[in-house]
Protein backbone atom coordinates (compact mmCIF):
# COMPACT_ATOMS: atom_id res chain seq x y z
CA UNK A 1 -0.51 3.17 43.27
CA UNK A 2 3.55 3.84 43.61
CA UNK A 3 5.21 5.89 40.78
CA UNK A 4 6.98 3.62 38.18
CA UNK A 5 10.47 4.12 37.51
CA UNK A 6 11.24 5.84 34.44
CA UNK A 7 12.52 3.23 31.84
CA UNK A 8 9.45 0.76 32.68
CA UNK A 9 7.02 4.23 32.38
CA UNK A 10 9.12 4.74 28.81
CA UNK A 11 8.49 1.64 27.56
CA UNK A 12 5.12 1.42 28.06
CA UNK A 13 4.74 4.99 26.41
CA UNK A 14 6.66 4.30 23.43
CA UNK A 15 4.95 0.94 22.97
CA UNK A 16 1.59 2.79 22.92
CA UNK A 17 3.08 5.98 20.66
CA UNK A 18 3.76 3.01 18.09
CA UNK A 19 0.12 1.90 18.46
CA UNK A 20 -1.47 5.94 18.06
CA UNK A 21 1.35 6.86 15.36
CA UNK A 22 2.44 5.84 12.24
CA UNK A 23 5.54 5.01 13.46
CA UNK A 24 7.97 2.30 11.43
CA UNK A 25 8.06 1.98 7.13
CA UNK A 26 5.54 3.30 4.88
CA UNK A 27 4.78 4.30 1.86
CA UNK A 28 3.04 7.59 0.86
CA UNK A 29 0.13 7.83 -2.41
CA UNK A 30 2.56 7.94 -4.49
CA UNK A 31 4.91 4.73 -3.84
CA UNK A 32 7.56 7.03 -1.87
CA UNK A 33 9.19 4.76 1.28
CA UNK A 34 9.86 6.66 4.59
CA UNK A 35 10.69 5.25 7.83
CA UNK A 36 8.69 7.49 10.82
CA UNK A 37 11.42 6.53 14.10
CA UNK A 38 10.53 8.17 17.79
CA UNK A 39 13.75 10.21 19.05
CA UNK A 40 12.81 11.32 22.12
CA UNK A 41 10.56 11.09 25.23
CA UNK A 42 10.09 13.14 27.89
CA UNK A 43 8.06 12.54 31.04
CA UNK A 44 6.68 15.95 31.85
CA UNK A 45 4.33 14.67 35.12
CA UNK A 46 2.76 12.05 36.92
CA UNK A 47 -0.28 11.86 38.79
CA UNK A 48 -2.07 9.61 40.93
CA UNK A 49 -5.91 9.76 39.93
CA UNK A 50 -9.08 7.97 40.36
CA UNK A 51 -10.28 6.58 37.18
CA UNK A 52 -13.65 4.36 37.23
CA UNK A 53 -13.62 3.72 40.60
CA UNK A 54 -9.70 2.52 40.54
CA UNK A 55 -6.35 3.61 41.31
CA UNK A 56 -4.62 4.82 38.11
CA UNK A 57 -1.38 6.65 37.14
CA UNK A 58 -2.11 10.60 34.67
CA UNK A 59 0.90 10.77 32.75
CA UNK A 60 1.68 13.62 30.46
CA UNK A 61 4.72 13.31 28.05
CA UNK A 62 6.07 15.03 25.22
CA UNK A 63 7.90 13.01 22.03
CA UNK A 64 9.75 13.76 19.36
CA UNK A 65 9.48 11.69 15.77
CA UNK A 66 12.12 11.85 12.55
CA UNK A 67 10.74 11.27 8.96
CA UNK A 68 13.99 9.15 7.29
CA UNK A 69 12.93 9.62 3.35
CA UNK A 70 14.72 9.09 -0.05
CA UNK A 71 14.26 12.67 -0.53
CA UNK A 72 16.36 13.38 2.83
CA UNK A 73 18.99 15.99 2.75
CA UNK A 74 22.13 16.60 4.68
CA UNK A 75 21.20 20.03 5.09
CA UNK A 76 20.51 21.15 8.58
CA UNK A 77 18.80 23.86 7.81
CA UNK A 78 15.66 20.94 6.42
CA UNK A 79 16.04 19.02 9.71
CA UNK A 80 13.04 21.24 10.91
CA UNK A 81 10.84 19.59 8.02
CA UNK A 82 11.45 16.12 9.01
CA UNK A 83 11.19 16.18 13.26
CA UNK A 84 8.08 16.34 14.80
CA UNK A 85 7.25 16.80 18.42
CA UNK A 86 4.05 15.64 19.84
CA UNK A 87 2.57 16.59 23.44
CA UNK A 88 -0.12 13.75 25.08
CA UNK A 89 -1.04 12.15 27.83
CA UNK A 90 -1.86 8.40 28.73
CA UNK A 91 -3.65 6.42 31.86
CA UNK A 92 -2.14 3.44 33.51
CA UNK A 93 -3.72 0.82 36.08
CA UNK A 94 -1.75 -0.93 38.45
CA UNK A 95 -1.49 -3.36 35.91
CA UNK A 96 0.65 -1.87 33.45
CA UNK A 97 -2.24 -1.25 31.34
CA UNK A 98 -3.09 1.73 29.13
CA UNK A 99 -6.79 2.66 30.18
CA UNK A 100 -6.97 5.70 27.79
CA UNK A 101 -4.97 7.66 25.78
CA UNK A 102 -5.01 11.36 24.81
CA UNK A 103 -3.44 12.75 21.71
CA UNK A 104 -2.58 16.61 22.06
């Protein structure tokens, strides 16, 4: 199985990310709307493996999320509170497929 080109490997990832993660409008217990948006994603390392009997693609990315609230300040200094960065890994046939996903 060849490596895939970044933006196609991206797209799958963030596809999935929206899938694992909360990621889009919602609404906390007590009515409060947010929006949850993925900022970045990095593609730390890819690695051809073996997974049930088949060629596959390891791939281990970091990604970073931003809580939007009606409580959001323009203070830098809160940006900390509302970014997130997440570190996981996912498996790909040579389909395009996600075969199993790791969180952490």
């Amino acid at each position: 199985m060849k490596l895939m080109d970044n933006v196609k490997l991206k797209e799958i990832i963030s596809e999935e990310i929206k899938k694992q993660y909360n990621i889009g409008e919602s609404a906390g217990g007590s009515g409060h709307l947010s929006f949850v948006s993925i900022t970045q994603i990095d593609i730390e390392q890819e690695m051809k493996i073996e997974f049930n009997n088949s060629d596959a693609l390891e791939v281990i990315f970091s990604f970073k999320t931003y809580r939007e609230s009606e409580f959001l300040h323009d203070d830098p200094e809160m940006e900390m509170y509302n970014t997130r960065t997440y570190h996981d890994s996912l498996i790909i046939n040579e389909k395009f497929e996600v075969l199993k996903y790791k969180k952490g």
